[in-house]
PDB file of N, CA and C in Angstrom:
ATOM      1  N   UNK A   1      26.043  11.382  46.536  1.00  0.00           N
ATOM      2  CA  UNK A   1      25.582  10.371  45.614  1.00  0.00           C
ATOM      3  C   UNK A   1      26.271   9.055  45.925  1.00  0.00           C
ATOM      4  N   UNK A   2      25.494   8.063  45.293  1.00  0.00           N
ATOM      5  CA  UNK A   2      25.699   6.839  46.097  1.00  0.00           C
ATOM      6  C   UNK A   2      26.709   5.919  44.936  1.00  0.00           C
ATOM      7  N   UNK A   3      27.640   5.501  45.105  1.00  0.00           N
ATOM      8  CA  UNK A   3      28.298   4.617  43.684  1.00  0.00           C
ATOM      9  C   UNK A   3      27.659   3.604  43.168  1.00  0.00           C
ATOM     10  N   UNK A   4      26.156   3.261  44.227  1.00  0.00           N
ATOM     11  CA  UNK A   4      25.299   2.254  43.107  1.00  0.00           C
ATOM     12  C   UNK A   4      24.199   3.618  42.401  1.00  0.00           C
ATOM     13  N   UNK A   5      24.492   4.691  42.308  1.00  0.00           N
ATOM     14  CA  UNK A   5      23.078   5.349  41.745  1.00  0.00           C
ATOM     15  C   UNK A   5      23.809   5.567  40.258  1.00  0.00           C
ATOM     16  N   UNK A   6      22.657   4.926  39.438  1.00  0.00           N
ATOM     17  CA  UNK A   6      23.153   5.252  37.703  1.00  0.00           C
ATOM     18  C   UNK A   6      22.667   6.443  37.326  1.00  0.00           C
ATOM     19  N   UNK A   7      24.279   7.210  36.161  1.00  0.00           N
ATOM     20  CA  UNK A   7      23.649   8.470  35.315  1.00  0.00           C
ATOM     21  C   UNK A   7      23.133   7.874  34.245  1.00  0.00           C
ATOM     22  N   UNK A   8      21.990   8.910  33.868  1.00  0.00           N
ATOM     23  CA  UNK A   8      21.221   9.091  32.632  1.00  0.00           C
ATOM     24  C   UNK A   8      21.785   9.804  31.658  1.00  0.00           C
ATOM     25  N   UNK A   9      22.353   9.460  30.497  1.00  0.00           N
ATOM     26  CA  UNK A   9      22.617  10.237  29.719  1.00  0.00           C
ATOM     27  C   UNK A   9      21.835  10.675  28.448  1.00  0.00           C
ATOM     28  N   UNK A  10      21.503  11.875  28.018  1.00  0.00           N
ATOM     29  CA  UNK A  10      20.969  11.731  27.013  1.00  0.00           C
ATOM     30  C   UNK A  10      21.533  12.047  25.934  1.00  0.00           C
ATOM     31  N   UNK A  11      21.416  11.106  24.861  1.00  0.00           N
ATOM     32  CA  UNK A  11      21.805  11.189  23.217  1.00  0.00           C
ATOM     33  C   UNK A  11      21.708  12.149  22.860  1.00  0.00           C
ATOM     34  N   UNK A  12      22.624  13.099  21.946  1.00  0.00           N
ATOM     35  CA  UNK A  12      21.940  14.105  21.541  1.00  0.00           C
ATOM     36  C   UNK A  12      22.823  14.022  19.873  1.00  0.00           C
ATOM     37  N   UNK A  13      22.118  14.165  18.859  1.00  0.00           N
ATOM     38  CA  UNK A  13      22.710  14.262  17.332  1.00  0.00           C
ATOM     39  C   UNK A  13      22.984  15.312  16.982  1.00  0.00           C
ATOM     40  N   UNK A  14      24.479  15.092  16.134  1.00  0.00           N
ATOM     41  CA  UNK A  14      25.319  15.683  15.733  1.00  0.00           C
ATOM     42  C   UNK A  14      24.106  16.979  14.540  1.00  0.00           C
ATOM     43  N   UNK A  15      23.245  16.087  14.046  1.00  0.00           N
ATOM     44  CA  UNK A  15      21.921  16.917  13.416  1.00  0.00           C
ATOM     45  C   UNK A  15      21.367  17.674  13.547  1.00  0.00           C
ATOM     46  N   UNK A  16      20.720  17.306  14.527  1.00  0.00           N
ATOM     47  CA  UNK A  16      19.971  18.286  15.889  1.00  0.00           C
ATOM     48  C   UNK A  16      20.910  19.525  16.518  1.00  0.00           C
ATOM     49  N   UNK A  17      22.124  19.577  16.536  1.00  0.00           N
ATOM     50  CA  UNK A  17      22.989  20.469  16.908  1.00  0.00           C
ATOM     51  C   UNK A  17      23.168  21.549  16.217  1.00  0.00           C
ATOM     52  N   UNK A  18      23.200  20.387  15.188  1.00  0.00           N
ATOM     53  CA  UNK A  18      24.116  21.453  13.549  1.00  0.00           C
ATOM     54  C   UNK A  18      22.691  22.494  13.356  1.00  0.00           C
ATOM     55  N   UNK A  19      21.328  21.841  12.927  1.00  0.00           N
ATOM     56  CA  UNK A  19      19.980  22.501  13.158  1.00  0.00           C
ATOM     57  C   UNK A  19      19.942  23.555  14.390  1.00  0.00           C
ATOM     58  N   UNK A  20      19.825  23.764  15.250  1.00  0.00           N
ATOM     59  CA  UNK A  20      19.750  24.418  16.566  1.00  0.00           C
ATOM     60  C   UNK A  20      21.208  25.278  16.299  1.00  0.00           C
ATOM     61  N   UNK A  21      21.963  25.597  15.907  1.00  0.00           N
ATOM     62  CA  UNK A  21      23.652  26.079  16.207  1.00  0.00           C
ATOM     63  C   UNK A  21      23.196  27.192  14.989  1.00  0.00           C
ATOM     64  N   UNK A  22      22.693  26.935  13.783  1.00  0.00           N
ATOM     65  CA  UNK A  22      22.511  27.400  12.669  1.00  0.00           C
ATOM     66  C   UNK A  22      21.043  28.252  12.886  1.00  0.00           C
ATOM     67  N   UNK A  23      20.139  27.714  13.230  1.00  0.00           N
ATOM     68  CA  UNK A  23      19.026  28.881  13.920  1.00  0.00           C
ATOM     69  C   UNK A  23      19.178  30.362  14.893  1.00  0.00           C
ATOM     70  N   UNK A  24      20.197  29.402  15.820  1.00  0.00           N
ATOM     71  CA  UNK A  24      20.738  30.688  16.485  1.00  0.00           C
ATOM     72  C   UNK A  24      21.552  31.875  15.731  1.00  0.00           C
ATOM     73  N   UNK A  25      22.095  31.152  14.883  1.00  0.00           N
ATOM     74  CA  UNK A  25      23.134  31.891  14.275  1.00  0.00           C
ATOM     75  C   UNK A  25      22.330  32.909  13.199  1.00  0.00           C
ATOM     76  N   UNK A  26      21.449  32.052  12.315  1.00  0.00           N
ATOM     77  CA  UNK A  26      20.009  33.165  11.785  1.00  0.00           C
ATOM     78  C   UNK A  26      19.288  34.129  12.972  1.00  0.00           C
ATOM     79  N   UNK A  27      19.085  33.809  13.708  1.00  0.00           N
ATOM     80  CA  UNK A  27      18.361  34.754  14.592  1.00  0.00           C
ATOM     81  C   UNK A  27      19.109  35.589  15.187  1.00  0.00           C
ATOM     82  N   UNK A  28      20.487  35.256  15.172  1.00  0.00           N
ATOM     83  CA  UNK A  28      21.701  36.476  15.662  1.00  0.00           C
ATOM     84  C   UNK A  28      21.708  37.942  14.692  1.00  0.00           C
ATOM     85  N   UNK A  29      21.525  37.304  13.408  1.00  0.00           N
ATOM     86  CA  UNK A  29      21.933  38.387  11.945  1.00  0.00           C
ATOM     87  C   UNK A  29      20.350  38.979  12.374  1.00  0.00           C
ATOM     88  N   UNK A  30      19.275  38.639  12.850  1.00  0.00           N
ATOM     89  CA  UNK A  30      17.959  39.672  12.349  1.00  0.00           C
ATOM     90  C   UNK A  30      17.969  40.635  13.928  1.00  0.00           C
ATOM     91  N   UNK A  31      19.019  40.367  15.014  1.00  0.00           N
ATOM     92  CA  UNK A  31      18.859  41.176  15.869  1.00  0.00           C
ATOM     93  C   UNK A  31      19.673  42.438  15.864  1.00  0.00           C
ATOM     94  N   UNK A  32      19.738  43.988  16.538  1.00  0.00           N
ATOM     95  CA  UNK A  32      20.534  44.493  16.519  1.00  0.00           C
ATOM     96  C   UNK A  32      21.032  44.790  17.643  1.00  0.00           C
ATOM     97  N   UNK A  33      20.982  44.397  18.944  1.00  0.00           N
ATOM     98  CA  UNK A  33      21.579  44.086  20.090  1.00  0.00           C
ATOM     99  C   UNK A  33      22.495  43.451  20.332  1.00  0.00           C
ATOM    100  N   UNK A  34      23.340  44.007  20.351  1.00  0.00           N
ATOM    101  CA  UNK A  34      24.985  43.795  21.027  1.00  0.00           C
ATOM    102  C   UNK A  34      24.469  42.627  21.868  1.00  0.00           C
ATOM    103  N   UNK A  35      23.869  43.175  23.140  1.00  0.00           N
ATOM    104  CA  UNK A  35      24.003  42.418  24.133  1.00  0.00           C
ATOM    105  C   UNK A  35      23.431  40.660  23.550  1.00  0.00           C
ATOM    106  N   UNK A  36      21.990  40.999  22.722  1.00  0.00           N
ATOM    107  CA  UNK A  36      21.399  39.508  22.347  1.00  0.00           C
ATOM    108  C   UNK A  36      22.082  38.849  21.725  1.00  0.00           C
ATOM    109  N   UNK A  37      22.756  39.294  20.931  1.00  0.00           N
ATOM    110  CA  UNK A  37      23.568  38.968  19.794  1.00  0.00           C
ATOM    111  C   UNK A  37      24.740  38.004  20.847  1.00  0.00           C
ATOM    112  N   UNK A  38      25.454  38.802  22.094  1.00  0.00           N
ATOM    113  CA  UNK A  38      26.056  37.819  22.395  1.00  0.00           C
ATOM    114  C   UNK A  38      25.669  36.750  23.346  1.00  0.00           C
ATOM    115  N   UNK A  39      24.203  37.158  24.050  1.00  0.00           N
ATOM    116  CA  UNK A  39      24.046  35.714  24.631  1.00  0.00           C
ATOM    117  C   UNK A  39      23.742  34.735  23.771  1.00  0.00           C
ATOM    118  N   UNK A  40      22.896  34.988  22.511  1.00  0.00           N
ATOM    119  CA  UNK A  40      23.014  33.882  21.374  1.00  0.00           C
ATOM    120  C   UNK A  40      24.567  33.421  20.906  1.00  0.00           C
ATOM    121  N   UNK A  41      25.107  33.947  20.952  1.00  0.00           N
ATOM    122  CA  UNK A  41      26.534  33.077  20.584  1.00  0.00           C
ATOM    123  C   UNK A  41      27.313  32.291  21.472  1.00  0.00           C
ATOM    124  N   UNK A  42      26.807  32.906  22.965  1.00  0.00           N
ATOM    125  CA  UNK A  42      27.386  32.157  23.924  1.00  0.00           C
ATOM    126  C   UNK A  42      26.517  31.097  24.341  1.00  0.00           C
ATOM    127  N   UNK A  43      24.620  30.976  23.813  1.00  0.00           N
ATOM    128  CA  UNK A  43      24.503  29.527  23.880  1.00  0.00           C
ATOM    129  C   UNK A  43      24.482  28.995  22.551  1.00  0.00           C
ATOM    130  N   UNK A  44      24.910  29.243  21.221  1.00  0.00           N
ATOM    131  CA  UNK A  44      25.437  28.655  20.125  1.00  0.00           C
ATOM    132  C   UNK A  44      26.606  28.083  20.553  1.00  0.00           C
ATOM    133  N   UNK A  45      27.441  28.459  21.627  1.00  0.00           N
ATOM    134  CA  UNK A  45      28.685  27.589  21.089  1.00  0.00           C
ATOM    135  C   UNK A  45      28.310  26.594  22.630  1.00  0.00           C
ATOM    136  N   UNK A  46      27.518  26.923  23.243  1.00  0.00           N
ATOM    137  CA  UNK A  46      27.218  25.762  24.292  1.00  0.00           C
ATOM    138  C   UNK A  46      26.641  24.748  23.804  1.00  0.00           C
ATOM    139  N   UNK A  47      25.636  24.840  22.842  1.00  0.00           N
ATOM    140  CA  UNK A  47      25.363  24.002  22.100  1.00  0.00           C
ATOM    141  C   UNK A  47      25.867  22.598  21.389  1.00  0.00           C
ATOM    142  N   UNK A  48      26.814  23.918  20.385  1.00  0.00           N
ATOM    143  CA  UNK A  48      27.880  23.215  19.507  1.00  0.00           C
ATOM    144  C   UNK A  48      28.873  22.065  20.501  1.00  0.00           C
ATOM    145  N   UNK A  49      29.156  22.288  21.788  1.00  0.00           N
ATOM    146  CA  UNK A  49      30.032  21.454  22.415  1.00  0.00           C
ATOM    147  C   UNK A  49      29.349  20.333  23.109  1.00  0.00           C
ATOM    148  N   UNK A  50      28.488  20.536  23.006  1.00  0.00           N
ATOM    149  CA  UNK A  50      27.196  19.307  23.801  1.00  0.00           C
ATOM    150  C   UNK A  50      27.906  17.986  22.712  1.00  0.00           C
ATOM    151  N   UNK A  51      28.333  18.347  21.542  1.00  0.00           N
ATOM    152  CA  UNK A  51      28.575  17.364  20.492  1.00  0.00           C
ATOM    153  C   UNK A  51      30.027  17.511  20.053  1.00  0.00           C
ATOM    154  N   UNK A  52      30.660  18.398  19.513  1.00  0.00           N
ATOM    155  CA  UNK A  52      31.639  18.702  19.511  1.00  0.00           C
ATOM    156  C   UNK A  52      32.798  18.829  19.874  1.00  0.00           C
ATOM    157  N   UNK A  53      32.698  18.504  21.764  1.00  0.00           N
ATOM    158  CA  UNK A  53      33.835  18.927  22.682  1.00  0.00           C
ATOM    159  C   UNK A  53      35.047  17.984  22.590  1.00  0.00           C
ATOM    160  N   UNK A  54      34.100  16.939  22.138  1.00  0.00           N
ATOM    161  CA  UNK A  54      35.037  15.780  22.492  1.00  0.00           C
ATOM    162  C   UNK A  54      35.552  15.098  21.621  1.00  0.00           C
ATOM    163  N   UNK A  55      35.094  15.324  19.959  1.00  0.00           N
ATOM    164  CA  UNK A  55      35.880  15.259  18.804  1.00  0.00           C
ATOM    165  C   UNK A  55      37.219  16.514  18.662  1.00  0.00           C
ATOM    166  N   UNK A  56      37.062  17.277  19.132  1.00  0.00           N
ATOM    167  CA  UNK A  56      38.152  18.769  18.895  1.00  0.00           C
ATOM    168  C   UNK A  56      39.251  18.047  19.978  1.00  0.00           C
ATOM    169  N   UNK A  57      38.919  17.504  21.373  1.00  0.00           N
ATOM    170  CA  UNK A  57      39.745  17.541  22.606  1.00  0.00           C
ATOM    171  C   UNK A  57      40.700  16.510  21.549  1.00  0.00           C
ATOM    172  N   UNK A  58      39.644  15.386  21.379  1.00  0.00           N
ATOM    173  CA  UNK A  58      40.498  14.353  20.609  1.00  0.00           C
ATOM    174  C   UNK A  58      41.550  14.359  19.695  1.00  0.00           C
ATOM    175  N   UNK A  59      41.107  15.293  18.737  1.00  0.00           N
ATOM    176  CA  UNK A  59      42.292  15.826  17.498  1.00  0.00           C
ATOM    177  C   UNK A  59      42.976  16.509  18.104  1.00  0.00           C
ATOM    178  N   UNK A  60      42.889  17.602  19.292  1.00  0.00           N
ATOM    179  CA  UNK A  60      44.016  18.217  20.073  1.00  0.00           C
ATOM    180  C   UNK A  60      45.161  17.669  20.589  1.00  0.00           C
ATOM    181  N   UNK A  61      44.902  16.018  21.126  1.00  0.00           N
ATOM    182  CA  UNK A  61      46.020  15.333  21.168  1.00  0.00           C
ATOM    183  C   UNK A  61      47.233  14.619  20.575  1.00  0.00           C
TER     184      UNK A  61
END
């Protein structure tokens, strides 16, 4: 990559997260698969950090 090529970032709301983080988390309780159960939590909390990562890193310091 070239140091004149610009990233795109996209916005994403703290809303939209909290919505999407909380769906998963309903659709976790109506499954009974171990296994589904944990790839939903492991992209619930991928989710959650799309927004999150960098308020927590912050207070960590």
């Amino acid at each position: 990559m070239s140091q004149d090529q610009e990233f795109d970032y996209e916005e994403i709301s703290s809303d939209e997260v909290d919505r999407v983080v909380a769906a998963l988390e309903q659709l976790s309780e109506s499954v009974a698969s171990e296994t589904i159960k944990g790839f939903l939590e492991e992209c619930s909390t991928s989710v959650y950090y799309l927004v999150y990562e960098d308020d927590e890193t912050a207070e960590a310091a």
